[in-house]
C-alpha atoms as a PDB file:
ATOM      1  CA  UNK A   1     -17.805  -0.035 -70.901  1.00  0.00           C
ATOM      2  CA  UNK A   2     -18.106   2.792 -67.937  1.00  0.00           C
ATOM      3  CA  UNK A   3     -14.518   2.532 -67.670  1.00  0.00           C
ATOM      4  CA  UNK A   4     -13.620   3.032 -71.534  1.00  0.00           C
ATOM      5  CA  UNK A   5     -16.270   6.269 -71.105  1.00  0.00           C
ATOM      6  CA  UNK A   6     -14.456   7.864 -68.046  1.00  0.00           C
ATOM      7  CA  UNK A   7     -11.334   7.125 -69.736  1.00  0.00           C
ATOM      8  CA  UNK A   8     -12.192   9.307 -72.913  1.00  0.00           C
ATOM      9  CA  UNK A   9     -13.953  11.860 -70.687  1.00  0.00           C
ATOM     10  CA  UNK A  10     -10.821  12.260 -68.669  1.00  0.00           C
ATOM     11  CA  UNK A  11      -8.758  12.803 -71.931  1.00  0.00           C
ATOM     12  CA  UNK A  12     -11.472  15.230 -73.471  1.00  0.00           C
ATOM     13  CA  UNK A  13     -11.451  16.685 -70.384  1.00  0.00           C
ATOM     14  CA  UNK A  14      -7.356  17.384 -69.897  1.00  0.00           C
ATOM     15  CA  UNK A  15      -7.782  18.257 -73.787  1.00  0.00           C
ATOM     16  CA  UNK A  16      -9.990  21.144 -73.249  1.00  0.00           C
ATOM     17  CA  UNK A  17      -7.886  22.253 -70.140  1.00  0.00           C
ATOM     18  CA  UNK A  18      -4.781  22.501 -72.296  1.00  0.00           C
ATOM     19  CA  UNK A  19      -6.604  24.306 -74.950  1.00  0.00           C
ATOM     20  CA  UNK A  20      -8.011  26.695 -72.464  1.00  0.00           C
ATOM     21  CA  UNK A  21      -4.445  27.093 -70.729  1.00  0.00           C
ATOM     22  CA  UNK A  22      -2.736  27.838 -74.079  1.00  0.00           C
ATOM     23  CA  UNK A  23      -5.713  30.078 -75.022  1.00  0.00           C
ATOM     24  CA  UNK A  24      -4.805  31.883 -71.570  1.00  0.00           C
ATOM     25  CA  UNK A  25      -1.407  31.880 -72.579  1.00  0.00           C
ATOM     26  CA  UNK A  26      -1.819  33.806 -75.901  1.00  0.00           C
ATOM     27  CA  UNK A  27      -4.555  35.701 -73.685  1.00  0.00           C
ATOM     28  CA  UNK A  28      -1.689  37.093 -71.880  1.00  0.00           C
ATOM     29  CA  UNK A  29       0.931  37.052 -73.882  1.00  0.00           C
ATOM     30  CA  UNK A  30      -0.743  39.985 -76.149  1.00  0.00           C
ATOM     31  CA  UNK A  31      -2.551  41.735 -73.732  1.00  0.00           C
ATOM     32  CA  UNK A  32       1.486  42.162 -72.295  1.00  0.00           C
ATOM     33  CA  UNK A  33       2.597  42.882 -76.061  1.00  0.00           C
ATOM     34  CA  UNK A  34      -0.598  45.334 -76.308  1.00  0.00           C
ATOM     35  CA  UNK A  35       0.501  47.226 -73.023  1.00  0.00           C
ATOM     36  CA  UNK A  36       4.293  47.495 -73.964  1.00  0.00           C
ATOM     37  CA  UNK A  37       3.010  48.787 -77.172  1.00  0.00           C
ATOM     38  CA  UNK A  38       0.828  51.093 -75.856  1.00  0.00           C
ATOM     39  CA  UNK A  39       3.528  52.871 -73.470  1.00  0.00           C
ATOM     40  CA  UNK A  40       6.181  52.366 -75.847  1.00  0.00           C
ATOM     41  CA  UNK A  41       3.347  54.905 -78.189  1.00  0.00           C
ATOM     42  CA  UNK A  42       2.171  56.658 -75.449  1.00  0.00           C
ATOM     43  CA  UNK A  43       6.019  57.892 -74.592  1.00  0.00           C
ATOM     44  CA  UNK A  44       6.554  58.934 -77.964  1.00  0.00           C
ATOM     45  CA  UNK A  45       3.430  61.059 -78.606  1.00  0.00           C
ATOM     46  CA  UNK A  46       4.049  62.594 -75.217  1.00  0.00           C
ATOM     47  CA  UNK A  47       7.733  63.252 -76.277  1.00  0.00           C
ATOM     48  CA  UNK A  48       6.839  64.392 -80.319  1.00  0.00           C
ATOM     49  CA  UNK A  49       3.947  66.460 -78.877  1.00  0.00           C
ATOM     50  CA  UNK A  50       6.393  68.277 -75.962  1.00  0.00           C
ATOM     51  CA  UNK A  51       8.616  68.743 -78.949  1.00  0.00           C
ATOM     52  CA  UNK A  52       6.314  70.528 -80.573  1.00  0.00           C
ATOM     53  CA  UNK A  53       5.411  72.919 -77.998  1.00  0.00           C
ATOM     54  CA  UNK A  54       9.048  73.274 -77.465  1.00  0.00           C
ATOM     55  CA  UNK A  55       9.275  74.100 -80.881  1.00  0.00           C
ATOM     56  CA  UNK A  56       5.902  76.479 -81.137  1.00  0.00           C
ATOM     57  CA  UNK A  57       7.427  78.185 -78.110  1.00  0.00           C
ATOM     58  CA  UNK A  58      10.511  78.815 -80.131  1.00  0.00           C
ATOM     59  CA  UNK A  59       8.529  80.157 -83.192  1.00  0.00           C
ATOM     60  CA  UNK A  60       6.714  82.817 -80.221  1.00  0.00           C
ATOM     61  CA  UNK A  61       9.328  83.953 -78.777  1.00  0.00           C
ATOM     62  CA  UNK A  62      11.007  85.092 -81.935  1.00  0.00           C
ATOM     63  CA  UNK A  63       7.873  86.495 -83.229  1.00  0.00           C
ATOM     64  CA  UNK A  64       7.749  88.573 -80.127  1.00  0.00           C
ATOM     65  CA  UNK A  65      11.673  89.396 -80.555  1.00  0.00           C
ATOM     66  CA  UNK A  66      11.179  90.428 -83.534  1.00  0.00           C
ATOM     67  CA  UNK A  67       7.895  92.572 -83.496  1.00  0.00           C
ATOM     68  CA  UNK A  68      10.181  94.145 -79.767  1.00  0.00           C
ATOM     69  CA  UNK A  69      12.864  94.998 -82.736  1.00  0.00           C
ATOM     70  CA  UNK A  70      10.626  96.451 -84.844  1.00  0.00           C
ATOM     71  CA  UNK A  71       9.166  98.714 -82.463  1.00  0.00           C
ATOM     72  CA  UNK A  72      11.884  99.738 -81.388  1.00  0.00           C
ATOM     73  CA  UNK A  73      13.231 100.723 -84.559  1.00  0.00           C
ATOM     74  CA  UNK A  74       9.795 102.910 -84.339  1.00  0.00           C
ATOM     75  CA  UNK A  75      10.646 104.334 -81.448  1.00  0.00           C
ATOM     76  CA  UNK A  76      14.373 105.252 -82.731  1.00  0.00           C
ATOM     77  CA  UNK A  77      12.628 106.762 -85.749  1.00  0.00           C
ATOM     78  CA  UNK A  78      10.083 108.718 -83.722  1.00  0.00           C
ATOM     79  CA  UNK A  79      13.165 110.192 -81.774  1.00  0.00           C
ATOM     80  CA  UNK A  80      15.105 111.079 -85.132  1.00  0.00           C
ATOM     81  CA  UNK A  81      11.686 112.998 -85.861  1.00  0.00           C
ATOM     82  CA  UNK A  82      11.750 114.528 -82.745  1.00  0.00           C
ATOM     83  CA  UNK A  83      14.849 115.467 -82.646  1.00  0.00           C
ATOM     84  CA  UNK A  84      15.148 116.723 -86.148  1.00  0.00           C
ATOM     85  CA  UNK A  85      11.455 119.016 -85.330  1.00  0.00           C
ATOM     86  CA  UNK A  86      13.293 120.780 -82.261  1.00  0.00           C
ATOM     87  CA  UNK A  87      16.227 121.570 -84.279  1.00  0.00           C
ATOM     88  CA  UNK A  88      13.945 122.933 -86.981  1.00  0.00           C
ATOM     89  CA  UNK A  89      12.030 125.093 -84.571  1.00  0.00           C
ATOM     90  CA  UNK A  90      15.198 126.144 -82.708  1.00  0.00           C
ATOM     91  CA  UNK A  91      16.473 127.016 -86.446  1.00  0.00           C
ATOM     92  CA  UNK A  92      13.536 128.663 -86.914  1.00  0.00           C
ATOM     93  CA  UNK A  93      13.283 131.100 -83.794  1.00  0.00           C
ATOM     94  CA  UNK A  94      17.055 131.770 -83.935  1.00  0.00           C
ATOM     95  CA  UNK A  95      16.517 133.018 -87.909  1.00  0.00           C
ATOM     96  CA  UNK A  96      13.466 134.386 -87.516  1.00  0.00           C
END
């Protein structure tokens, strides 16, 4: 009767020690999906969010161009002004 007992604890016992190795297994098995997964997202938010600094970048720099333009098309109209108020005076001094 011991013997039958030891028998049956041996098998329950190499039971629960495959159920705990193939427990380990799937243990393993996602925690390596999980990390793949995780770099695999990690890389693309790092690339979509260098992107978009790349692109916001973009978008500031041609603000900037164009605000540059526009004040110097200021500038060129100030000059006009100028110019045109010297030959005015000149006008004037040489009529008047």
């Amino acid at each position: 009767m011991g013997d039958i007992r030891n028998v049956s604890s041996a098998q329950s016992a190499k039971k629960r020690s495959r159920h705990l190795s193939q427990a380990l297994l799937i243990i393993i098995f996602f925690s390596l999906t999980l990390c793949f997964m995780w770099s695999e997202i990690h890389h693309h938010v790092v690339v979509v969010v260098a992107r978009h600094i790349c692109i916001a970048s973009h978008h500031i720099c041609t603000v900037v161009h164009h605000i540059s333009a526009i004040v110097h098309h200021i500038s060129t109209i100030a000059h006009h002004i100028s110019v045109v108020t010297h030959h005015i005076i000149v006008l004037h001094h040489m009529c008047g």
